[in-house]
PDB file of N, CA and C in Angstrom:
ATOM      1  N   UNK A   1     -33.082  -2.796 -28.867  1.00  0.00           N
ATOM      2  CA  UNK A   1     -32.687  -3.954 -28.082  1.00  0.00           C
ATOM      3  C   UNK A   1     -31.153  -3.984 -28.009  1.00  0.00           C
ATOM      4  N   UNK A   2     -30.696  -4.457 -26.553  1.00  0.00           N
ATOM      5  CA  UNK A   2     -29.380  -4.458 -26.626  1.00  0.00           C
ATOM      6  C   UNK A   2     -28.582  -5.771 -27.119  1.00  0.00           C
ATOM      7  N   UNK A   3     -27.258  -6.074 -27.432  1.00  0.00           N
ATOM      8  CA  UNK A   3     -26.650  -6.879 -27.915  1.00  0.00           C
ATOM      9  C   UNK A   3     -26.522  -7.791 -27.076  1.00  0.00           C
ATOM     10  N   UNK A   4     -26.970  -9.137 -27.185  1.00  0.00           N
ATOM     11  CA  UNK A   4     -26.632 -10.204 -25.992  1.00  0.00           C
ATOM     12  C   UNK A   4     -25.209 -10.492 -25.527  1.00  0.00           C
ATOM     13  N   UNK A   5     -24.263  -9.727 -25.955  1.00  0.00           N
ATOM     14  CA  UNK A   5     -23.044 -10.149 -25.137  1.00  0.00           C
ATOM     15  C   UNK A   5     -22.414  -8.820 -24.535  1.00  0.00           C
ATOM     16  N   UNK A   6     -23.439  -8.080 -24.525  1.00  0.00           N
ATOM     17  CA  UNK A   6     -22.996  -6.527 -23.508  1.00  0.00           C
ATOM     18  C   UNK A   6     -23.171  -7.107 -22.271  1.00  0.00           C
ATOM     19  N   UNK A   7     -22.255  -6.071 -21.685  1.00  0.00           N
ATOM     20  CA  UNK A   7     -22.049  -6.999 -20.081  1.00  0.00           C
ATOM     21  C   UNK A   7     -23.079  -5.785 -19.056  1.00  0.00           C
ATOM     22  N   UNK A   8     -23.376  -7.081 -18.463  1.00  0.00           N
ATOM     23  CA  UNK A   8     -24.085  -6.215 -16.756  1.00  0.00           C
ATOM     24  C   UNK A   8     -22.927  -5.341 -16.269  1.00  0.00           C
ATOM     25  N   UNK A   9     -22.022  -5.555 -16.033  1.00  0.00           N
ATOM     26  CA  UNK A   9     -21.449  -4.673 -15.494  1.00  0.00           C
ATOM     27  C   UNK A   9     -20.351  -3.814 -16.293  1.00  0.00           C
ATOM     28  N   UNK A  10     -20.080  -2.252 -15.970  1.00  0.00           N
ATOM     29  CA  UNK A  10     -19.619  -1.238 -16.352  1.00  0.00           C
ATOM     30  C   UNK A  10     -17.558  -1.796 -15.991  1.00  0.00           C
ATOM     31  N   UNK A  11     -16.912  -1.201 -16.847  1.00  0.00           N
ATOM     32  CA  UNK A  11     -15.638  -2.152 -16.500  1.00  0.00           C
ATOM     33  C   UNK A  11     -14.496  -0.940 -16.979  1.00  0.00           C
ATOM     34  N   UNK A  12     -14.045  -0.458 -15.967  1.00  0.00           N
ATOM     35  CA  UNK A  12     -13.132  -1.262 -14.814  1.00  0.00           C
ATOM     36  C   UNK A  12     -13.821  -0.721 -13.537  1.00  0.00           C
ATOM     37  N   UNK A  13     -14.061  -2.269 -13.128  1.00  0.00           N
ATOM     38  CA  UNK A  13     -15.014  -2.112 -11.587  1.00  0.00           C
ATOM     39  C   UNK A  13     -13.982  -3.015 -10.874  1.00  0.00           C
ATOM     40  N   UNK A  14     -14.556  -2.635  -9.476  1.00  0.00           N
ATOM     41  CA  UNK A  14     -14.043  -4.021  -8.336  1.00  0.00           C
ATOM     42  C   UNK A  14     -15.056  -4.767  -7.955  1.00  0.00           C
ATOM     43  N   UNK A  15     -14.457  -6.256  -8.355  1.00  0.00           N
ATOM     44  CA  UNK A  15     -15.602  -7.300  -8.715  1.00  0.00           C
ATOM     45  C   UNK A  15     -14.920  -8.002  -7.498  1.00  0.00           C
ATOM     46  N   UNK A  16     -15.813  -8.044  -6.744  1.00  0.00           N
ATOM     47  CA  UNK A  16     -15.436  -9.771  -5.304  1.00  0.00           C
ATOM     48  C   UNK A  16     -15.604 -11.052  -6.225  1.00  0.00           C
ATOM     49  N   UNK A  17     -14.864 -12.133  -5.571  1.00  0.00           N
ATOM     50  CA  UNK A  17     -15.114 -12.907  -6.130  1.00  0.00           C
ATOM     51  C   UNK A  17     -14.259 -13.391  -4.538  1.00  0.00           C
ATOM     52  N   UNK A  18     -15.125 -15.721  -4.552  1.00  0.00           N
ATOM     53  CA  UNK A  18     -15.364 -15.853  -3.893  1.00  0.00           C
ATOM     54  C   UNK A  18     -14.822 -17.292  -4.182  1.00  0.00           C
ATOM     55  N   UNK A  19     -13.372 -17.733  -3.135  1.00  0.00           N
ATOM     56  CA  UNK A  19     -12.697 -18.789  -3.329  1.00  0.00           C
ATOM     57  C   UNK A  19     -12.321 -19.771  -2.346  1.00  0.00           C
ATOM     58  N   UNK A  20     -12.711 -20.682  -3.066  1.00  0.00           N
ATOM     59  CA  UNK A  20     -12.893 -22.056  -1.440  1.00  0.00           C
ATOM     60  C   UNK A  20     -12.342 -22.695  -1.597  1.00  0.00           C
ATOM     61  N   UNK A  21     -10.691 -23.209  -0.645  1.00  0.00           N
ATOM     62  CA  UNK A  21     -10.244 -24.417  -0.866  1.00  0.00           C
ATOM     63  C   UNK A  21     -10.298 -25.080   0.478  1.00  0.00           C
ATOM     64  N   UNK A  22      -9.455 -26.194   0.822  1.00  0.00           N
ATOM     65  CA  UNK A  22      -9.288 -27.386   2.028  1.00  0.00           C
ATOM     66  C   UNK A  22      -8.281 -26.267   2.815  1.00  0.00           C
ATOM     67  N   UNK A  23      -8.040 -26.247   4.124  1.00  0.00           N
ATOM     68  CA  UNK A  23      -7.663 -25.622   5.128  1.00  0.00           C
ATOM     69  C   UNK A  23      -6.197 -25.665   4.281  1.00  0.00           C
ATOM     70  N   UNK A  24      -5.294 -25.145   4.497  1.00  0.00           N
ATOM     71  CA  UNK A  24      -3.598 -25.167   3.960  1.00  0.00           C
ATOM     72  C   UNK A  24      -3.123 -23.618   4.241  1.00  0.00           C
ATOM     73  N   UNK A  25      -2.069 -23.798   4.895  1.00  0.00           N
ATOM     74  CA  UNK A  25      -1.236 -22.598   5.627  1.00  0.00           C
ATOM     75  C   UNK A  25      -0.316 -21.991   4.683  1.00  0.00           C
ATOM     76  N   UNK A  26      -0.745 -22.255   3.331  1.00  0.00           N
ATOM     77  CA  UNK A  26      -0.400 -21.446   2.297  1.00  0.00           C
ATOM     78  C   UNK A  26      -1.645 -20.867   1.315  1.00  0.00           C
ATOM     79  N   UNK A  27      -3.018 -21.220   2.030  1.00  0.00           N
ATOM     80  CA  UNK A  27      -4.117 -21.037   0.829  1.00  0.00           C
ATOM     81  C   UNK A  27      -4.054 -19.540   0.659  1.00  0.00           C
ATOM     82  N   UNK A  28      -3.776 -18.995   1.513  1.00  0.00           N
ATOM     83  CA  UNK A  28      -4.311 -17.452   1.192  1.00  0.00           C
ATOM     84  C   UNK A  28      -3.297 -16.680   0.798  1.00  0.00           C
ATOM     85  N   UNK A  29      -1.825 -17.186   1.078  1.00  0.00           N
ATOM     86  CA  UNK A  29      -0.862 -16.557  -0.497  1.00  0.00           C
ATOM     87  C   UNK A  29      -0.620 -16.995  -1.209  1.00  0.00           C
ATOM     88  N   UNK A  30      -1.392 -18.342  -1.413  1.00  0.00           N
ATOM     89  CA  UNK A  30      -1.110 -18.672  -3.065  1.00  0.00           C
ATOM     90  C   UNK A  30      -2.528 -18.242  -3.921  1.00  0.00           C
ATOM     91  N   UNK A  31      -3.581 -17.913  -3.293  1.00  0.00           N
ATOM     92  CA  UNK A  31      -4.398 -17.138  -3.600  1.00  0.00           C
ATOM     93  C   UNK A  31      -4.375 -16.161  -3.910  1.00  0.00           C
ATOM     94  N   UNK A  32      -3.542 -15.103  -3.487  1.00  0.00           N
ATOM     95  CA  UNK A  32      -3.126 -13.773  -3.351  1.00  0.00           C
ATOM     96  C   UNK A  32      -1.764 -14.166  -4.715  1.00  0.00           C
ATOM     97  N   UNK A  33      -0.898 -14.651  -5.205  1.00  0.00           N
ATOM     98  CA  UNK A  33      -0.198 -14.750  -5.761  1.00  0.00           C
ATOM     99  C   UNK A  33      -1.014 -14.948  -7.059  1.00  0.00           C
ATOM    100  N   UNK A  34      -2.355 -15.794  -7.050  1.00  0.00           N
ATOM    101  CA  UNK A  34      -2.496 -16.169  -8.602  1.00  0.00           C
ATOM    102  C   UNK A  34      -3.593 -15.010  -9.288  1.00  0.00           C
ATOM    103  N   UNK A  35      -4.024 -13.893  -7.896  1.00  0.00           N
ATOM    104  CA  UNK A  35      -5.057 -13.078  -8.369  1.00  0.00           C
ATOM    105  C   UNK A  35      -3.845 -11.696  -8.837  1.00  0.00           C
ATOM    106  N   UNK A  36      -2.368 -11.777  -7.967  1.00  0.00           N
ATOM    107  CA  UNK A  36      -1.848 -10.783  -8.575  1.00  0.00           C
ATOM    108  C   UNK A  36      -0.784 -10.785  -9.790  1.00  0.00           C
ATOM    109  N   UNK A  37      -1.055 -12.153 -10.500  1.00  0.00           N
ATOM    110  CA  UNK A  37      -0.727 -12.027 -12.250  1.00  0.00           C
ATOM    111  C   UNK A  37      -1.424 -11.053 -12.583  1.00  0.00           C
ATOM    112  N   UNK A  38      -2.579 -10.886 -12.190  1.00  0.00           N
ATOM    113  CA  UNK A  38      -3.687 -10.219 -13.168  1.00  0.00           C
ATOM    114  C   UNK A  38      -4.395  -8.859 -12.775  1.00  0.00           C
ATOM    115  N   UNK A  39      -3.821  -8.367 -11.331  1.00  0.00           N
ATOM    116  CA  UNK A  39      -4.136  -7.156 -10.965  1.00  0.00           C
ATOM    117  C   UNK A  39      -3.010  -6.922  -9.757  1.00  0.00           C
ATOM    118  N   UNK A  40      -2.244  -5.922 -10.584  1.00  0.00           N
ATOM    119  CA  UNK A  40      -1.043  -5.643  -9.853  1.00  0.00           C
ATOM    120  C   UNK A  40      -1.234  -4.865  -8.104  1.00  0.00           C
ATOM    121  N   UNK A  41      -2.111  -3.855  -8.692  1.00  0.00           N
ATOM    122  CA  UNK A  41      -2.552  -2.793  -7.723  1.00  0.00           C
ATOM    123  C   UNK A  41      -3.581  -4.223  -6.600  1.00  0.00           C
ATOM    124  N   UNK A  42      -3.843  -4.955  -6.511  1.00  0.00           N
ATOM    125  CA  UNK A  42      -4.828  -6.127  -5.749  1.00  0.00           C
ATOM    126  C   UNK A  42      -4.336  -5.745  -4.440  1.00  0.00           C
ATOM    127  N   UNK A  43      -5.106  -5.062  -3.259  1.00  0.00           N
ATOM    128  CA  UNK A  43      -5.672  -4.693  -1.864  1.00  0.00           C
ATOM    129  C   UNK A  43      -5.377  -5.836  -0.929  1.00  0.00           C
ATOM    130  N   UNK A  44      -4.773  -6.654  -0.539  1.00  0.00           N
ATOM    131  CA  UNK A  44      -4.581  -7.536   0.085  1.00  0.00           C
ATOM    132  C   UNK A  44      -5.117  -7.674   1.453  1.00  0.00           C
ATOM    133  N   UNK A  45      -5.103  -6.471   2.009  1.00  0.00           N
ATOM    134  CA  UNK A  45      -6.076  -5.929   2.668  1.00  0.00           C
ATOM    135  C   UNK A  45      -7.705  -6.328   3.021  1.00  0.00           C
ATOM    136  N   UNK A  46      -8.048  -6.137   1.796  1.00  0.00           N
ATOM    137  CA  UNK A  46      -9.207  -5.800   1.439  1.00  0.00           C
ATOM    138  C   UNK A  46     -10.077  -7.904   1.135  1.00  0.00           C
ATOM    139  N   UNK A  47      -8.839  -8.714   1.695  1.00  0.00           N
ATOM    140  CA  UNK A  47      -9.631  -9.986   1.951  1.00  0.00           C
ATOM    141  C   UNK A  47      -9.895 -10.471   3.239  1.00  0.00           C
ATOM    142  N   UNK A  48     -11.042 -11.298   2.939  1.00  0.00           N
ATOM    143  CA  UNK A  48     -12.049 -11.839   3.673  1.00  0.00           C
ATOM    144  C   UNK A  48     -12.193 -13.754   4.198  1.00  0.00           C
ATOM    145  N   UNK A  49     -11.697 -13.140   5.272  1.00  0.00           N
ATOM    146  CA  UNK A  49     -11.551 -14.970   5.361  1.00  0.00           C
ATOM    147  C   UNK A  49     -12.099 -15.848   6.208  1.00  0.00           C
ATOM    148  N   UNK A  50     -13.148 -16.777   5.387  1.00  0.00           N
ATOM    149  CA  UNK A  50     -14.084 -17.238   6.515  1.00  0.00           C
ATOM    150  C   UNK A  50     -13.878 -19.428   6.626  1.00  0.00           C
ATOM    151  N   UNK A  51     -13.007 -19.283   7.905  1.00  0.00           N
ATOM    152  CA  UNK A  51     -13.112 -20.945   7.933  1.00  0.00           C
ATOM    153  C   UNK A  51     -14.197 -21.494   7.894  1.00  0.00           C
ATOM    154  N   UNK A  52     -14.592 -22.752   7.363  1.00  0.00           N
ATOM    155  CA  UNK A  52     -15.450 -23.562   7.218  1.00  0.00           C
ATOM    156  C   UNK A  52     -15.819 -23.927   9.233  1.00  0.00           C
ATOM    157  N   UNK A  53     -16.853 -24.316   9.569  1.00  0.00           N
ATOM    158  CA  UNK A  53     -17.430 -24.672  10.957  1.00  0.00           C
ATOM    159  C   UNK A  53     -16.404 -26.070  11.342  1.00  0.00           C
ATOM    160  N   UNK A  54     -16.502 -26.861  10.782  1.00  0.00           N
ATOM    161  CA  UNK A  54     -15.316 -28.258  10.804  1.00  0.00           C
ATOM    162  C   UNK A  54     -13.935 -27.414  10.903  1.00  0.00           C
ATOM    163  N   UNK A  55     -13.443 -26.441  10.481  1.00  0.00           N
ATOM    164  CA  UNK A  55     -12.200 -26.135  10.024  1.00  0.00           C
ATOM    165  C   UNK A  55     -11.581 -26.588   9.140  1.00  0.00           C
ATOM    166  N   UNK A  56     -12.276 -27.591   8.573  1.00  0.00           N
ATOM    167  CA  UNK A  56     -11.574 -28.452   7.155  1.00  0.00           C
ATOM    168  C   UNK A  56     -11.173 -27.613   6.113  1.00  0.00           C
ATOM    169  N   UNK A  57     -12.134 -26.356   5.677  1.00  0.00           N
ATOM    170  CA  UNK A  57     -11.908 -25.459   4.704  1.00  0.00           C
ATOM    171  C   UNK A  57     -12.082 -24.124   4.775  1.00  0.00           C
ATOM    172  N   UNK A  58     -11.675 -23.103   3.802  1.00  0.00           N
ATOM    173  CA  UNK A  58     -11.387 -21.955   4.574  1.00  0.00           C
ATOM    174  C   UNK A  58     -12.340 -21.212   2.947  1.00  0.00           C
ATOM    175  N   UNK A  59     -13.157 -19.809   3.008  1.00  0.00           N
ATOM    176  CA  UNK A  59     -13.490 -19.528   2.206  1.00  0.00           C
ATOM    177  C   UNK A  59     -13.098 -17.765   1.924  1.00  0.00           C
ATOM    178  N   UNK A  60     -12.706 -17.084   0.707  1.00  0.00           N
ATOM    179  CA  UNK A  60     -11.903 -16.379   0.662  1.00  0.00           C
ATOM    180  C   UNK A  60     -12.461 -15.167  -0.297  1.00  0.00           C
ATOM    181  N   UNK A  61     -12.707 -14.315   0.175  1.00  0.00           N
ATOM    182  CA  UNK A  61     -13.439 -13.388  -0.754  1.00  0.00           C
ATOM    183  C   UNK A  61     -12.423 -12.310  -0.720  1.00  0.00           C
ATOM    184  N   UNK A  62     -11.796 -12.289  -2.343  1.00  0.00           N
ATOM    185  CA  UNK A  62     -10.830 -11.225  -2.562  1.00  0.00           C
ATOM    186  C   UNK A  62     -11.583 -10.118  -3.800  1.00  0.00           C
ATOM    187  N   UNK A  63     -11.649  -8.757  -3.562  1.00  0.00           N
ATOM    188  CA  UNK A  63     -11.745  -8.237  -5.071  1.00  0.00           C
ATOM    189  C   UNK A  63     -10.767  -7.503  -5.559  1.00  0.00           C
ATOM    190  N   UNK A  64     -11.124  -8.387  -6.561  1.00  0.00           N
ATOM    191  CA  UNK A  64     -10.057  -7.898  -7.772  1.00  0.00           C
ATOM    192  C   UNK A  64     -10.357  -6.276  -8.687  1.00  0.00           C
ATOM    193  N   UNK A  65      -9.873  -5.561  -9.421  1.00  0.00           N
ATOM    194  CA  UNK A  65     -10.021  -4.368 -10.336  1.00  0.00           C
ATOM    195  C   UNK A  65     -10.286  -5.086 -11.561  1.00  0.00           C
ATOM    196  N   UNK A  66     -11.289  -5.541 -12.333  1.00  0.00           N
ATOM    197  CA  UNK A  66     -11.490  -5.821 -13.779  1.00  0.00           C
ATOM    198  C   UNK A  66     -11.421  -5.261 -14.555  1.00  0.00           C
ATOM    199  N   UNK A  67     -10.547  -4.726 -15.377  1.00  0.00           N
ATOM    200  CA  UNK A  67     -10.295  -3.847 -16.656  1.00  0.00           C
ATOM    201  C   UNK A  67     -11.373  -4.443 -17.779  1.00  0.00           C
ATOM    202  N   UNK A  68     -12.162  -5.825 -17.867  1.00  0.00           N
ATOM    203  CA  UNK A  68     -12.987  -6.097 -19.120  1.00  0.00           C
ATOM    204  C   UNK A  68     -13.280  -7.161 -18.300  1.00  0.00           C
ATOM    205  N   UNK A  69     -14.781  -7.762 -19.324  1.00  0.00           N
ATOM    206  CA  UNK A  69     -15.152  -9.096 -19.193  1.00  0.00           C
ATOM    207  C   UNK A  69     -13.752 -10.249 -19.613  1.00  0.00           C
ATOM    208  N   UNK A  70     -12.966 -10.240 -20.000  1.00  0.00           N
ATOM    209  CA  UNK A  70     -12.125 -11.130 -20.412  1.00  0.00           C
ATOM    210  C   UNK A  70     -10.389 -11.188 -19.472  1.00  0.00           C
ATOM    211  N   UNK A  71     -10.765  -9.951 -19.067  1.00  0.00           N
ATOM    212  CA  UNK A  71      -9.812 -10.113 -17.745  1.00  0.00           C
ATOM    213  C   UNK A  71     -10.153 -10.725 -16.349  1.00  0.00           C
ATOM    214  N   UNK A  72     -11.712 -10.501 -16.424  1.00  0.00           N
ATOM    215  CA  UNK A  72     -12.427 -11.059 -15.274  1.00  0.00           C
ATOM    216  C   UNK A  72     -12.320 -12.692 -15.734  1.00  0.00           C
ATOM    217  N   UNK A  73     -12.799 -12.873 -16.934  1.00  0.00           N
ATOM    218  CA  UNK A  73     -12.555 -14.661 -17.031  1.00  0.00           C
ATOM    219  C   UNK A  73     -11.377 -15.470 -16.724  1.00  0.00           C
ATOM    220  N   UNK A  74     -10.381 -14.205 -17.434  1.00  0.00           N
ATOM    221  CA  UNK A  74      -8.957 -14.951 -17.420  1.00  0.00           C
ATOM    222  C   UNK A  74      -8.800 -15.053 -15.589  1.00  0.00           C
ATOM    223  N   UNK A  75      -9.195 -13.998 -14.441  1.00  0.00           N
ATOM    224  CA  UNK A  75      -8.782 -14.635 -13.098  1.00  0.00           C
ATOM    225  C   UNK A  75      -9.627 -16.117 -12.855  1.00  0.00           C
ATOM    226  N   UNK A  76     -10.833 -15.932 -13.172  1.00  0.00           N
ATOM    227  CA  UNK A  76     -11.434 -16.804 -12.769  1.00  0.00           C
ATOM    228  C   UNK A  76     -10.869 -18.141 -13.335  1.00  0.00           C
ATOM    229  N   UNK A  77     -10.807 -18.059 -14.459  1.00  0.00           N
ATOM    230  CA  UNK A  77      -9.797 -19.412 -15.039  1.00  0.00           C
ATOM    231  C   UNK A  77      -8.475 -19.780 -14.419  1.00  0.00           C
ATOM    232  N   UNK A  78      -8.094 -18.868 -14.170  1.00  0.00           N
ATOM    233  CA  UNK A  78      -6.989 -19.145 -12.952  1.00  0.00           C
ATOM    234  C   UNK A  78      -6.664 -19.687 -11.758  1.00  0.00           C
ATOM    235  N   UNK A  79      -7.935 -19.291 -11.293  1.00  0.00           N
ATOM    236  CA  UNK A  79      -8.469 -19.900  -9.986  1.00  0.00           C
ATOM    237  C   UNK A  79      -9.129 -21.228  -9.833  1.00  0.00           C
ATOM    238  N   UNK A  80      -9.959 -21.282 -10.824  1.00  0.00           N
ATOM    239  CA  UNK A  80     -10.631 -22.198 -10.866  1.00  0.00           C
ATOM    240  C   UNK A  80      -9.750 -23.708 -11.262  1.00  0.00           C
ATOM    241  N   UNK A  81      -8.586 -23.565 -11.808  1.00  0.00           N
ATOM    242  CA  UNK A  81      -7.205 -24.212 -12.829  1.00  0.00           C
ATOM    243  C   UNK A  81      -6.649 -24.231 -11.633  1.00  0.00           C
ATOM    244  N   UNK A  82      -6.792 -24.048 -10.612  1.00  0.00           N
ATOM    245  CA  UNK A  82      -5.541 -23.914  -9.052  1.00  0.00           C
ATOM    246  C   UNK A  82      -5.797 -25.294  -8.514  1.00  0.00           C
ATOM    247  N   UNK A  83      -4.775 -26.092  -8.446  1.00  0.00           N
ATOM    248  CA  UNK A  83      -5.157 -27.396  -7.546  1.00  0.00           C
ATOM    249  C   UNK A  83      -5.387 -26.811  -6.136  1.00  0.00           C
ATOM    250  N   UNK A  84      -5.031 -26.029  -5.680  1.00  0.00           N
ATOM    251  CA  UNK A  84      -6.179 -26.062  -4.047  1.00  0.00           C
ATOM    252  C   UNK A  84      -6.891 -25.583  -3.994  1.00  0.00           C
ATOM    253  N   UNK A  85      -7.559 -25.315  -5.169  1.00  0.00           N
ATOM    254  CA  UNK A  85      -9.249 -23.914  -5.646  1.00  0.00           C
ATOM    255  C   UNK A  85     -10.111 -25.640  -5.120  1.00  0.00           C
ATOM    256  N   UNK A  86     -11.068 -25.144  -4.352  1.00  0.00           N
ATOM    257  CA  UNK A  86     -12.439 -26.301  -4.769  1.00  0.00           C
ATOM    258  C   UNK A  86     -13.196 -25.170  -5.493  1.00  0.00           C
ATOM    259  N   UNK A  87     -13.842 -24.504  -5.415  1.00  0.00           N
ATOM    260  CA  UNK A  87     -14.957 -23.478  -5.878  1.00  0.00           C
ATOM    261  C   UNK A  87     -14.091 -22.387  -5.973  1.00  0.00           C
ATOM    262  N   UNK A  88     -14.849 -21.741  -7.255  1.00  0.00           N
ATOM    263  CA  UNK A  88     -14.962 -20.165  -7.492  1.00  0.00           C
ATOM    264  C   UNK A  88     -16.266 -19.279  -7.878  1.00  0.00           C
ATOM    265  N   UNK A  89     -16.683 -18.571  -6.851  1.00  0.00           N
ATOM    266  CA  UNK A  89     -18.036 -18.094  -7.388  1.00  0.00           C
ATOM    267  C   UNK A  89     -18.127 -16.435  -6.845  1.00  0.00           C
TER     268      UNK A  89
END
């Protein structure tokens, strides 16, 4: 039997991850600024940006390079800690 805190995934992978704030003409480089504390090499490129139908909010799928489960937490804590983050999933 394996150890309950081995991870599903193999690491260092590129993990999407998936960030929703209120419309703001800075969301997507201050997004891009708080994912590249933590992954220098980060594809900027390589995001995805889908306005909400209202236009009220904008939703943002960037992936990051995860070197470990605890580098992956630390972005997500980051994001999630962002006053214009609503969601991170």
């Amino acid at each position: 039997m394996s150890p309950v805190n081995e991870s599903l995934f193999e690491f260092p992978c590129d993990f999407p991850i998936k960030v929703m704030g209120k419309s703001h003409p800075d969301f997507t480089e201050t997004i891009i600024a708080v994912v590249q504390q933590f992954d220098a090499g980060f594809d900027v490129a390589r995001i995805e940006t889908r306005p909400s139908s209202g236009g009220n909010y904008v939703g943002l799928t960037v992936t990051v390079r995860a070197l470990s489960r605890e580098h992956l937490d630390d972005i997500y804590r980051a994001l999630t800690g962002h006053p214009m983050v609503s969601v991170v999933l």
